[in-house]
Protein backbone atom coordinates (compact mmCIF):
# COMPACT_ATOMS: atom_id res chain seq x y z
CA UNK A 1 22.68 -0.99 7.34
CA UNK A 2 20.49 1.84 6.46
CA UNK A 3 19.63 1.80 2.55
CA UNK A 4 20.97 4.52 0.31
CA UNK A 5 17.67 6.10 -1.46
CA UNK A 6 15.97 6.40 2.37
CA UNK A 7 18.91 8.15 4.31
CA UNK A 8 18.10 10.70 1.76
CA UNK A 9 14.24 10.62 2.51
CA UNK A 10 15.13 10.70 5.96
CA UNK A 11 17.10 13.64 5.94
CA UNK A 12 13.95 15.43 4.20
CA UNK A 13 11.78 14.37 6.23
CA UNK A 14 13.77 15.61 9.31
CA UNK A 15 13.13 19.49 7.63
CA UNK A 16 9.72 18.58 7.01
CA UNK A 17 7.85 15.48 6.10
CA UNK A 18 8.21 12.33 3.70
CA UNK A 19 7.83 9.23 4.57
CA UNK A 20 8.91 6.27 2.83
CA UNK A 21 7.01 2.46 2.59
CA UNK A 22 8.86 -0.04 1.65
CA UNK A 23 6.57 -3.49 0.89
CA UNK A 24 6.37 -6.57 2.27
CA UNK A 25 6.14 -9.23 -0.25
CA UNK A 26 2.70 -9.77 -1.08
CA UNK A 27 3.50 -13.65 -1.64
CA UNK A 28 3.21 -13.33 2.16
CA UNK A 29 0.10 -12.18 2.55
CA UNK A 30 -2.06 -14.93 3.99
CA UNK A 31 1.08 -16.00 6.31
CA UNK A 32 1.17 -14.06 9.69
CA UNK A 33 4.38 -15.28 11.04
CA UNK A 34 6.72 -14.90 7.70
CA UNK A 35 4.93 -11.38 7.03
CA UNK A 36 6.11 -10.52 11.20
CA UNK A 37 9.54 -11.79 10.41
CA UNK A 38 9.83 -10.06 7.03
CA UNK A 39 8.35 -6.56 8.14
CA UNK A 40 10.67 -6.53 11.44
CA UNK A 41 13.85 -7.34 8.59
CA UNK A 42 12.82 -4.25 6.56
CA UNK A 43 12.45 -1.93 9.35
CA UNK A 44 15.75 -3.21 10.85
CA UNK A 45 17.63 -2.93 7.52
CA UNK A 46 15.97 0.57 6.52
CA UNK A 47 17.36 1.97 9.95
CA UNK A 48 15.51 5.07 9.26
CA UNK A 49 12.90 6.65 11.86
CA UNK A 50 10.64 7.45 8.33
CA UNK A 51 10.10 3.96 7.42
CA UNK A 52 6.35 2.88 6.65
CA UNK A 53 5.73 -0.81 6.57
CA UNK A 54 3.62 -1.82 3.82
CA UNK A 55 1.36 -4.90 4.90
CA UNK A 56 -1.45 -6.52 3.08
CA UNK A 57 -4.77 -5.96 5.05
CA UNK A 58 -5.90 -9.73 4.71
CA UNK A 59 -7.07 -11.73 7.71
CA UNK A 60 -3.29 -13.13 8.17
CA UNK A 61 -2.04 -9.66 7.62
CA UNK A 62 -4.30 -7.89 10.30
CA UNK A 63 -2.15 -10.10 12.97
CA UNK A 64 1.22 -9.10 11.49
CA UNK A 65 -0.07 -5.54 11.75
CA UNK A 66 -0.82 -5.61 15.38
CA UNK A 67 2.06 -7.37 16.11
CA UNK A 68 4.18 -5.12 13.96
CA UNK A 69 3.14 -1.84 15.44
CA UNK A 70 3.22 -3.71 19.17
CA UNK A 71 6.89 -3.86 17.81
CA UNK A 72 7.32 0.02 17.22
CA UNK A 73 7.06 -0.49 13.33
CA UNK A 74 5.41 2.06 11.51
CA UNK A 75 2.86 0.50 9.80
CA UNK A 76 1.21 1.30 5.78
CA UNK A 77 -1.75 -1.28 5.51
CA UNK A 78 -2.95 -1.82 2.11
CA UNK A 79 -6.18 -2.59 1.48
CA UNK A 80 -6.25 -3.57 -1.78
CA UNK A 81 -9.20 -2.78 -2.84
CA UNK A 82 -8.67 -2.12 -7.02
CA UNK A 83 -10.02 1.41 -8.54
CA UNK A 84 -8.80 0.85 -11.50
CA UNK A 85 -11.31 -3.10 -12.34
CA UNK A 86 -14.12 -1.86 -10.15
CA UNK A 87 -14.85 1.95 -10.56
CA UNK A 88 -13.39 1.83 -14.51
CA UNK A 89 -15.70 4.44 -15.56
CA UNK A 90 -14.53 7.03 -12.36
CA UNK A 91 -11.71 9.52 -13.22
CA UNK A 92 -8.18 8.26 -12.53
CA UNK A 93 -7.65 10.87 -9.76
CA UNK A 94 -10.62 9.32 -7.79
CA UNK A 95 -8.12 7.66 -5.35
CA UNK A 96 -6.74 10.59 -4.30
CA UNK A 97 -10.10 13.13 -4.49
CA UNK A 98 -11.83 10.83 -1.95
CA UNK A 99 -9.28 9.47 0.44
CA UNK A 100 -7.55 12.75 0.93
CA UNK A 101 -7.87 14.08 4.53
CA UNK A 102 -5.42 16.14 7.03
CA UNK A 103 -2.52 14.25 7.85
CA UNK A 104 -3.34 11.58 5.89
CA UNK A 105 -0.31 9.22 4.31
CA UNK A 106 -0.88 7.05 1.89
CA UNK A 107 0.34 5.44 -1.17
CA UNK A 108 -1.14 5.68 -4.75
CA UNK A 109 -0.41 4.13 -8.00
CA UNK A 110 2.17 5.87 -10.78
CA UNK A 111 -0.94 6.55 -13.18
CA UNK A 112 -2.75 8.46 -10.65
CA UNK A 113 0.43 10.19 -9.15
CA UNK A 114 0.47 11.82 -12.63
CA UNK A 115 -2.57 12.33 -13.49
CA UNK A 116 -3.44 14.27 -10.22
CA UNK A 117 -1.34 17.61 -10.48
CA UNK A 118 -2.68 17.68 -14.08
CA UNK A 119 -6.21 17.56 -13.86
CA UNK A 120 -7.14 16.19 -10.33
CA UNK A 121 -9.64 18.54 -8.53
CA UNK A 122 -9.45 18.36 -4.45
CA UNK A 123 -12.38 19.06 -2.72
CA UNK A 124 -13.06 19.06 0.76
CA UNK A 125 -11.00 16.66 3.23
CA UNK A 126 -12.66 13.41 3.61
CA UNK A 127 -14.59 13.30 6.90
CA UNK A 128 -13.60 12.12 9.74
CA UNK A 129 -17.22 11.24 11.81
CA UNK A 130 -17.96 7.83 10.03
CA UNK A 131 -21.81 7.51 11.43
CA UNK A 132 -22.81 8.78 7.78
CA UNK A 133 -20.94 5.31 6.02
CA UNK A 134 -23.22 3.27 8.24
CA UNK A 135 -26.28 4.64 6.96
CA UNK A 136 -24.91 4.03 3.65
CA UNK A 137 -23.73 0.72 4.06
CA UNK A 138 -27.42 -0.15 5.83
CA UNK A 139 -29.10 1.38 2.96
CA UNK A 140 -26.60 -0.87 0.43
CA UNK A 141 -27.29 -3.86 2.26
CA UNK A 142 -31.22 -3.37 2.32
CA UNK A 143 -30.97 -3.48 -1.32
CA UNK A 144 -29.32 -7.36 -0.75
CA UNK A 145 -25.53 -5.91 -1.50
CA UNK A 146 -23.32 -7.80 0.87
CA UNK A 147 -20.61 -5.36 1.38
CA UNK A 148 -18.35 -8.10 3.57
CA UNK A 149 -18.37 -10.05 0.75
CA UNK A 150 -17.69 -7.30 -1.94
CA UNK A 151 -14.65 -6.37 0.39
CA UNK A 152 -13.38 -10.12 0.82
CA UNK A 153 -14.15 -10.79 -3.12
CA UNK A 154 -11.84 -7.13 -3.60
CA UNK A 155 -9.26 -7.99 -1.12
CA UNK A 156 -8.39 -11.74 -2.82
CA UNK A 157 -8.66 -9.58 -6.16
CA UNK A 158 -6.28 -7.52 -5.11
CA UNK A 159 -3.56 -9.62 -3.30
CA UNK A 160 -3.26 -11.50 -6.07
CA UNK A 161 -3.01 -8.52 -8.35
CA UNK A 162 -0.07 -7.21 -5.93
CA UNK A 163 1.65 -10.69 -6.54
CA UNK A 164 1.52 -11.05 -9.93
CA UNK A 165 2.96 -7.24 -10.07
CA UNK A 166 5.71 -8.46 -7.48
CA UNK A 167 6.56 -11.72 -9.52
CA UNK A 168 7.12 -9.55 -12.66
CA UNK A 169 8.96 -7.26 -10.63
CA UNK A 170 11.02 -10.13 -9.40
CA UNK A 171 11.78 -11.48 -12.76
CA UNK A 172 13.00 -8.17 -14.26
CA UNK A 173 15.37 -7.98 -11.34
CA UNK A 174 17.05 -11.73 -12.03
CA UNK A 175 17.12 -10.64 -16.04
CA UNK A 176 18.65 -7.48 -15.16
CA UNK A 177 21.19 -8.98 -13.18
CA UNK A 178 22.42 -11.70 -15.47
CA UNK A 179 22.44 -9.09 -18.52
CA UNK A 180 24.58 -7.07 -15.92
CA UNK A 181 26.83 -10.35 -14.96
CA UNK A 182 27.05 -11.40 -19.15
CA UNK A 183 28.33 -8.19 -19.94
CA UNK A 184 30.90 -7.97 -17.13
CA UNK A 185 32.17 -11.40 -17.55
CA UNK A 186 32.23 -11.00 -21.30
C-alpha cells in the first residue's frame, strides 16, 4: 500500500531529488525491538524507493539503526539535540548555516524552514575532515566541560521534547476524527 502524499514525492524525486522521512514514534525511543518492528512497517507501507526512516539517535535507537539499514531501510537519525533551549540567543537559521554540506539530507523545523530563504545567509559547506572538532572538543573538555554528558543531558532533552510534540500531535488527530464522525453521524 504505498501512501498517497509520497507516490507523489516519489515521482519527483525520480526527475530529480526529494526525499521523504516519515517518523518513528518517538514514544519508542529507548525500545530497540518495537522501534525495528515499527521502522520495517513504515518502510513496507510507504512502498516508495525515497523513503527516509526517521529514528531517534538514543542508545536503544543506535541498534534499531544498524539493524534497520542491515535491512535495506533508508535511514534519517535524529539527534535531537535542541537549537532552539540551548543556543536561544543564535539566529533561527543557525541549523541550517552550520550543518549544510554537499549532499547532505536532513530535516529542519517549520520556523527555520521559513526563516531561511528570508534572511538565512549560507556560507561555506560544512567540512568534511573532522580532526579540527577534536581539538575543539579537547580544548572544551580542558576547561572541565564534559561534552558526553552535555550530549546525553541534550539527547533525553530532546526525546522527550519529540514526545510531548507527538502526544499533542496524537490528540489533535483523535479530536479531529470524532468532530469528523459527530458531524457525519449528525
Amino acid at each position: 500500500m504505498k501512501i498517497g502524499a509520497l507516490s507523489v514525492g516519489q515521482r519527483l524525486w525520480l526527475g530529480s531529488d526529494g526525499w521523504v522521512s516519515l517518523e518513528v514514534s518517538p514514544l519508542l525511543a529507548h525500545d530497540a525491538n518495537s522501534t525495528i518492528g515499527a521502522a520495517a512497517r513504515l518502510h513496507a507501507q510507504a512502498a516508495c524507493a525515497n523513503i527516509l526512516t526517521k529514528i531517534p539517535g538514543t542508545p536503544e535507537g543506535m541498534v534499531a539503526i544498524e539493524h534497520s539499514i542491515f535491512a535495506g531501510i533508508p535511514v534519517d537519525v535524529t539527534l535531537l539535540f535542541s537549537c532552539d533551549r540551548y543556543l536561544a540567543a543564535a539566529p533561527d537559521t543557525l541549523y541550517v548555516e552550520v550543518l549544510a554540506a554537499e549532499a547532505m539530507i536532513d530535516t529542519i523545523p517549520e520556523k527555520t524552514q521559513l526563516a531561511f530563504p528570508d534572511h538565512g545567509k549560507l556560507s561555506a559547506p560544512l567540512l568534511t575532515e573532522t580532526s579540527y572538532a577534536e581539538d575543539i572538543f579537547a580544548k572544551f573538555r580542558h576547561e572541565g566541560l564534559d561534552d558526553n554528558a552535555l550530549a546525553s543531558r541534550l539527547q533525553r532533552e530532546g526525546v522527550g521534547d519529540f514526545a510531548k510534540s507527538w502526544r499533542t500531535l496524537l490528540a489533535r488527530i483523535r479530536e479531529k476524527s470524532h468532530s469528523v464522525a459527530s458531524a457525519v453521524s449528525a
